[in-house]
Structure formats: structure tokens, C-alpha cells
C-alpha atoms as a PDB file:
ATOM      1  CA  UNK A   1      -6.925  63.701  -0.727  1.00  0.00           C
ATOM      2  CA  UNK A   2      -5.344  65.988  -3.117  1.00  0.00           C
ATOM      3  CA  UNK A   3      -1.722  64.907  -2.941  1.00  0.00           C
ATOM      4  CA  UNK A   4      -0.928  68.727  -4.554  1.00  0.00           C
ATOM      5  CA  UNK A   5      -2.954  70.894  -1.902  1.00  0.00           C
ATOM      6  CA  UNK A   6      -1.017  68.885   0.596  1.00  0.00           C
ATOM      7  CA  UNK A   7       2.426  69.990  -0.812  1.00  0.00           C
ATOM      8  CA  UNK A   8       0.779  72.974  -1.258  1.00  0.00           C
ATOM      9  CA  UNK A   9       0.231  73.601   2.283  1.00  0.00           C
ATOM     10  CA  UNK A  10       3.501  72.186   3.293  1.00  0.00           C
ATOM     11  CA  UNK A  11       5.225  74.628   1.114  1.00  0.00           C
ATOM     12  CA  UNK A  12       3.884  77.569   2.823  1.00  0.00           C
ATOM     13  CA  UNK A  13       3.778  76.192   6.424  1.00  0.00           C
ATOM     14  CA  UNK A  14       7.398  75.492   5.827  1.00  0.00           C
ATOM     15  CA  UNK A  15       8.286  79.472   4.492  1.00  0.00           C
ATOM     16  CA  UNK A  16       6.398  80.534   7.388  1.00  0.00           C
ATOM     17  CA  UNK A  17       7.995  78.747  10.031  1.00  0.00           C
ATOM     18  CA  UNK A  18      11.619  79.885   8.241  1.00  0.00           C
ATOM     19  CA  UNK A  19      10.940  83.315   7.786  1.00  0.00           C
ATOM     20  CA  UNK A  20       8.352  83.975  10.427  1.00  0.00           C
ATOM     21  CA  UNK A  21      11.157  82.851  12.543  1.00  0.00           C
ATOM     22  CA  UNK A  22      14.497  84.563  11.572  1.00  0.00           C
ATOM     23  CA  UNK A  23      12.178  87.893  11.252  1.00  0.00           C
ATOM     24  CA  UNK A  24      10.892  87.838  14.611  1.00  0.00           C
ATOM     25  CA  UNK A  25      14.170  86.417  16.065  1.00  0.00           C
ATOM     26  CA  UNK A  26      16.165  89.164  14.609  1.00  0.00           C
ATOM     27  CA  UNK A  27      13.684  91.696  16.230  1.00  0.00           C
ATOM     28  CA  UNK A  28      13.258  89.938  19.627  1.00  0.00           C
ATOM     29  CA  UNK A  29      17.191  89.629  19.803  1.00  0.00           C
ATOM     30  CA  UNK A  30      17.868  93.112  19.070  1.00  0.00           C
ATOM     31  CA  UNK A  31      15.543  94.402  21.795  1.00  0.00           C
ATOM     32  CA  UNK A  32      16.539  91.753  24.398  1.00  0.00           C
ATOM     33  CA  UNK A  33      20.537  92.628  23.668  1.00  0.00           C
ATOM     34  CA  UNK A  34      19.593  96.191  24.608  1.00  0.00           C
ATOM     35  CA  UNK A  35      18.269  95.755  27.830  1.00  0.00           C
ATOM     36  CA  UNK A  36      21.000  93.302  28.503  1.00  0.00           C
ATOM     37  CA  UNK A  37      22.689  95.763  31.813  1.00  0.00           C
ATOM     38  CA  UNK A  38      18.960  94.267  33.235  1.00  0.00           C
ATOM     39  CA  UNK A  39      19.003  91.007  31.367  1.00  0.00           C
ATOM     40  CA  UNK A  40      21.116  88.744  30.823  1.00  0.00           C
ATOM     41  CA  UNK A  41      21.955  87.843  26.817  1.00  0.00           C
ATOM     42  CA  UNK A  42      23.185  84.250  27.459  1.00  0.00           C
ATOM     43  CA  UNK A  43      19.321  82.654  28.091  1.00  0.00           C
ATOM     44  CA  UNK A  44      18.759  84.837  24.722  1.00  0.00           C
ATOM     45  CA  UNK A  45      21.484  83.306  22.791  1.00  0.00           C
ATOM     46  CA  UNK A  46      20.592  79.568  23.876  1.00  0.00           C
ATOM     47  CA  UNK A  47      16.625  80.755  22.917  1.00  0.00           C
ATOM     48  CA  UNK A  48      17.793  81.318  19.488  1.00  0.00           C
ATOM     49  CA  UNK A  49      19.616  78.238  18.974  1.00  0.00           C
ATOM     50  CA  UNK A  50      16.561  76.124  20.454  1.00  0.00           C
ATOM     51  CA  UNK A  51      14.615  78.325  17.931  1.00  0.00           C
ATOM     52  CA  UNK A  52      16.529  77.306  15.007  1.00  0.00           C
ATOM     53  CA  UNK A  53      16.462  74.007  15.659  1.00  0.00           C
ATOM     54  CA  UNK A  54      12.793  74.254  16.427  1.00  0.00           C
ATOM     55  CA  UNK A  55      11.404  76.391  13.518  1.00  0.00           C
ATOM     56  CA  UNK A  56      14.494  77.212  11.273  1.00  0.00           C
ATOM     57  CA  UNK A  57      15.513  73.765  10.341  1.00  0.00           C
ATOM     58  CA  UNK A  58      12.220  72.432  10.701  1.00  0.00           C
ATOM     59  CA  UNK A  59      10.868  75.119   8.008  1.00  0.00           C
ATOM     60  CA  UNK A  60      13.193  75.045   5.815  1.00  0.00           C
ATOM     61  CA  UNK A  61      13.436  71.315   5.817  1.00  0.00           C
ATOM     62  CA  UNK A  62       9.565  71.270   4.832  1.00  0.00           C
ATOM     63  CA  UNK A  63      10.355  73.831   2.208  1.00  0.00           C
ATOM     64  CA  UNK A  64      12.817  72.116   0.472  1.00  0.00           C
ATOM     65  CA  UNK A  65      11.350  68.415   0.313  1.00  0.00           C
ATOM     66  CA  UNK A  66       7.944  70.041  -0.434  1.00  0.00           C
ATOM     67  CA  UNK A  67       9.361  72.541  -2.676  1.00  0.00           C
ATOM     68  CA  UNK A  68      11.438  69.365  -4.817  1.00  0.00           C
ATOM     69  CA  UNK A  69       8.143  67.421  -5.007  1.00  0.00           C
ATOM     70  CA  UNK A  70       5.626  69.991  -5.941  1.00  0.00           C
ATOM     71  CA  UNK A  71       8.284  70.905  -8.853  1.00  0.00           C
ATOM     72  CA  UNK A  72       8.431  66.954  -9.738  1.00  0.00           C
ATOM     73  CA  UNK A  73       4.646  66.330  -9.685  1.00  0.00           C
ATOM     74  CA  UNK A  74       3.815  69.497 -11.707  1.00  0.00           C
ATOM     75  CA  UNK A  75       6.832  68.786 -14.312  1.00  0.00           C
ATOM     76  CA  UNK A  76       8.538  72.067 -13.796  1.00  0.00           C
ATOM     77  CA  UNK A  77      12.104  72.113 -15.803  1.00  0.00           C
ATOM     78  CA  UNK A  78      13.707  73.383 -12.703  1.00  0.00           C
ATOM     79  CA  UNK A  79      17.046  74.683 -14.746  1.00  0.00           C
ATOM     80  CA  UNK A  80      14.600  76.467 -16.922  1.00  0.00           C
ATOM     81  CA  UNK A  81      12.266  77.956 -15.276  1.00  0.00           C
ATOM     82  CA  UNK A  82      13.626  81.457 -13.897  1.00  0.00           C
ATOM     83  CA  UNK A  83      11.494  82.402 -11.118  1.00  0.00           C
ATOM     84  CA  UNK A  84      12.977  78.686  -9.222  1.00  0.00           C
ATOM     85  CA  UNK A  85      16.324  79.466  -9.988  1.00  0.00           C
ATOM     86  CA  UNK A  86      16.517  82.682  -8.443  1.00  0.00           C
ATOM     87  CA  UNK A  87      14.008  81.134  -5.715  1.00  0.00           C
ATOM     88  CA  UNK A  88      16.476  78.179  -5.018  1.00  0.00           C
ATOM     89  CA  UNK A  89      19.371  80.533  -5.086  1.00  0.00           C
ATOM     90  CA  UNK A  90      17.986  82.615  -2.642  1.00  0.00           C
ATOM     91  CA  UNK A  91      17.157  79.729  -0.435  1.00  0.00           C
ATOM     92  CA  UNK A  92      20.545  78.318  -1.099  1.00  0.00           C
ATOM     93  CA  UNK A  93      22.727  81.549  -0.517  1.00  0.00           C
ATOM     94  CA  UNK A  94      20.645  82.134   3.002  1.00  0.00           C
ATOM     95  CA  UNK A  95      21.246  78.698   3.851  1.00  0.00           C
ATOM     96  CA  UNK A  96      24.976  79.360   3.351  1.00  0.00           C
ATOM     97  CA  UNK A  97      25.210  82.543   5.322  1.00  0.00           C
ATOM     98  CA  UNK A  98      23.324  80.964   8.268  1.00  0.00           C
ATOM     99  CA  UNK A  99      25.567  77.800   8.712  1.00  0.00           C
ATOM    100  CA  UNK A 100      28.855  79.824   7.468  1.00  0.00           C
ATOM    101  CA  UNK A 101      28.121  82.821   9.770  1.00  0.00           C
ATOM    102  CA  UNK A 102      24.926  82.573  11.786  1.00  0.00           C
ATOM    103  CA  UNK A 103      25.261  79.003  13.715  1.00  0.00           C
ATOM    104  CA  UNK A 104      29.110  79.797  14.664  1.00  0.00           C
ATOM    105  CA  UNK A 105      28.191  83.138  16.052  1.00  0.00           C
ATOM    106  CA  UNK A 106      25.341  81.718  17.838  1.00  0.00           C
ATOM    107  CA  UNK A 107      27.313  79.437  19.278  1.00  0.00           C
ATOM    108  CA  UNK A 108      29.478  82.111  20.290  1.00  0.00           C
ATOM    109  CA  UNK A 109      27.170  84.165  21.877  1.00  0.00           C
ATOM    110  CA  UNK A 110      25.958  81.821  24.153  1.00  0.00           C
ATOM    111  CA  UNK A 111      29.472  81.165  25.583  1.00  0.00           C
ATOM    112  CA  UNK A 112      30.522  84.775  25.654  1.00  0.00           C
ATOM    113  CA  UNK A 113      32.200  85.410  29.195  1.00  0.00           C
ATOM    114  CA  UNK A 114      28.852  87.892  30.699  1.00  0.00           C
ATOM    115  CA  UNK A 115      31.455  90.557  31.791  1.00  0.00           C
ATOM    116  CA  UNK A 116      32.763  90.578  28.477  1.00  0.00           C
ATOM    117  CA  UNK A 117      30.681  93.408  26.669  1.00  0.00           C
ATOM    118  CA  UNK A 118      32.771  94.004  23.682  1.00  0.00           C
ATOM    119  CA  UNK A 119      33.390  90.882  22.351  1.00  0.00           C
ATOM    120  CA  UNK A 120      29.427  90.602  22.780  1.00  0.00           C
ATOM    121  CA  UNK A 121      29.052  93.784  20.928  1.00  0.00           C
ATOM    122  CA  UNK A 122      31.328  92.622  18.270  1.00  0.00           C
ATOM    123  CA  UNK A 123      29.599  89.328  17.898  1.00  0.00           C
ATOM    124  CA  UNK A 124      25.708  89.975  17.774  1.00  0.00           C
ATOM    125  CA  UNK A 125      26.624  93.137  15.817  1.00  0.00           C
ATOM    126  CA  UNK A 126      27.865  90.430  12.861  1.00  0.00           C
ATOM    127  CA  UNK A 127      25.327  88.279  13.728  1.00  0.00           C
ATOM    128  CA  UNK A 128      22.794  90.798  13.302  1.00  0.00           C
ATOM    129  CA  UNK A 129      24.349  92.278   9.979  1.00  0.00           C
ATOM    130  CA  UNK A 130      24.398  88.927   8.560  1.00  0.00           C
ATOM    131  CA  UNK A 131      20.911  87.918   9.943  1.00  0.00           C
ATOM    132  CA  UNK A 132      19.015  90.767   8.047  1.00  0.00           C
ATOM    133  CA  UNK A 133      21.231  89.726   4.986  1.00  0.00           C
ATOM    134  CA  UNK A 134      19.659  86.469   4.936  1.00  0.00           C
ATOM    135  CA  UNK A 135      16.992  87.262   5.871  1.00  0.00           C
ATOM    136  CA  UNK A 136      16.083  89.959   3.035  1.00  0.00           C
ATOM    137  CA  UNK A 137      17.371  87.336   0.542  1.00  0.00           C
ATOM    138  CA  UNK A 138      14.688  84.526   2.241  1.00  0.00           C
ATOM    139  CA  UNK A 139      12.171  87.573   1.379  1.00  0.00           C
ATOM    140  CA  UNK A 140      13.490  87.931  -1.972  1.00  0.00           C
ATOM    141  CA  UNK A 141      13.425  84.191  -2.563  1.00  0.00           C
ATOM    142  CA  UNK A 142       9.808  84.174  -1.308  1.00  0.00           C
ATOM    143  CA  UNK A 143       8.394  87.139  -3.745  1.00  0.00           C
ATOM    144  CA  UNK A 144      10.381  85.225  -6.514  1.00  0.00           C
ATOM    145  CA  UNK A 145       8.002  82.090  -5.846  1.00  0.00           C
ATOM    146  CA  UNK A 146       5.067  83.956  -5.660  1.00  0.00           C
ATOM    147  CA  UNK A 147       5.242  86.619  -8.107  1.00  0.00           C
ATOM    148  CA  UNK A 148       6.668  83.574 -11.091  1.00  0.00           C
ATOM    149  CA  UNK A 149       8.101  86.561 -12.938  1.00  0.00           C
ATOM    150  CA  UNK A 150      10.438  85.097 -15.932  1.00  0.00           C
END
């Protein structure tokens, strides 16, 4: 078996899970919150922690170890090679926002008193402002890998 198509494959199924799953989180979320006079947003806030356990850690968990080994086994010089710098970073800084910003609020949502529409408002409004952040940078960090521009 070809120990590099199987990091290979890894890699991606890892950025997939990640991104395919903030993406369509942030979209789902944002059309669930505005129906939420008809439904209720706490089962939509516990969804999106059970995704992020689920697909978010679990994706970005296989990128990183597969990401660390494919650079090992094809000799990349990580802290000279551009495009995995600014790849890393990106990773790195999304990470950040997510367990700074993302987690808490999550968190928060899902114990926001149901009658209480403005501090709801206020939090998935951050949430969602910081969401799309990180999640443009995961794109950005993803185009960085593929495109290898120096």
C-alpha cells in the first residue's frame, strides 16, 4: 500500500470534514435561528456542539497528524517553505478563534434562557461574525495548500 496516497487521502478527508462542516453549519444555523418564533434554537445550539465534536475536531485532527507526516515523509523544510506557513497559520489562527470565541459562545447558546431573545441575538450574531472569519481563513489556508504559490 502506498503509505503516501494514504496520507494523501487522509489529508483531504480531514479538510473536508473541517470545512465541509463549519460551512454548512454556519448556513444551517443562520436559517434555523431565523425561524426560531417556530423553532426552538436550543436543539440547534446542542446540534452544533455534537457537530464539532463529530466532524470539526475529528477533521481537523486528521488534518493536522496527516498534514505533519506527509510534510516529514516528503522532506518539506516546513519553516521554509511559504505556501505551509501561511497554510499552518491559517489553520492555526482558525483554530484560535474557534476555541477563544466559537466553543464559549456555543456553549452559551445552548444555555440561553428561550425567552431571552436579545442576549440570543447578541450571542449567535458574534458567533456568526466570528464563524465566517474562520471560516474564510480555513478557505484561505486550503487554496494556500493547493495552489503551493511561494
Amino acid at each position: 500500500m502506498d503509505e503516501l496516497a494514504v496520507l494523501r487521502t487522509l489529508h483531504v478527508a480531514g479538510a473536508v470534514l473541517l470545512i465541509g462542516n463549519v460551512t454548512v453549519t454556519g448556513f444551517w444555523a443562520t436559517f434555523l435561528y431565523r425561524e426560531r418564533a417556530t423553532v426552538p434554537f436550543r436543539p440547534v445550539a446542542r446540534a452544533i456542539m455534537w457537530a464539532d465534536v463529530v466532524f470539526t475536531l475529528l477533521g481537523g485532527t486528521l488534518l493536522t497528524i496527516s498534514g505533519i507526516l506527509l510534510a516529514m515523509r516528503r522532506g518539506y523544510p516546513v519553516l521554509e517553505t511559504a505556501w505551509l506557513i501561511r497554510g499552518i497559520a491559517a489553520l492555526a489562527l482558525s483554530t484560535l478563534l474557534w476555541l477563544i470565541f466559537l466553543l464559549p459562545d456555543q456553549w452559551r447558546l445552548e444555555r440561553v434562557r428561550p425567552d431571552d431573545d436579545r442576549a440570543l441575538r447578541r450571542l449567535f450574531l458574534r458567533w456568526s461574525a466570528v464563524g465566517w472569519a474562520a471560516t474564510a481563513i480555513l478557505f484561505y489556508g486550503l487554496w494556500c495548500m493547493v495552489a503551493k504559490h511561494t
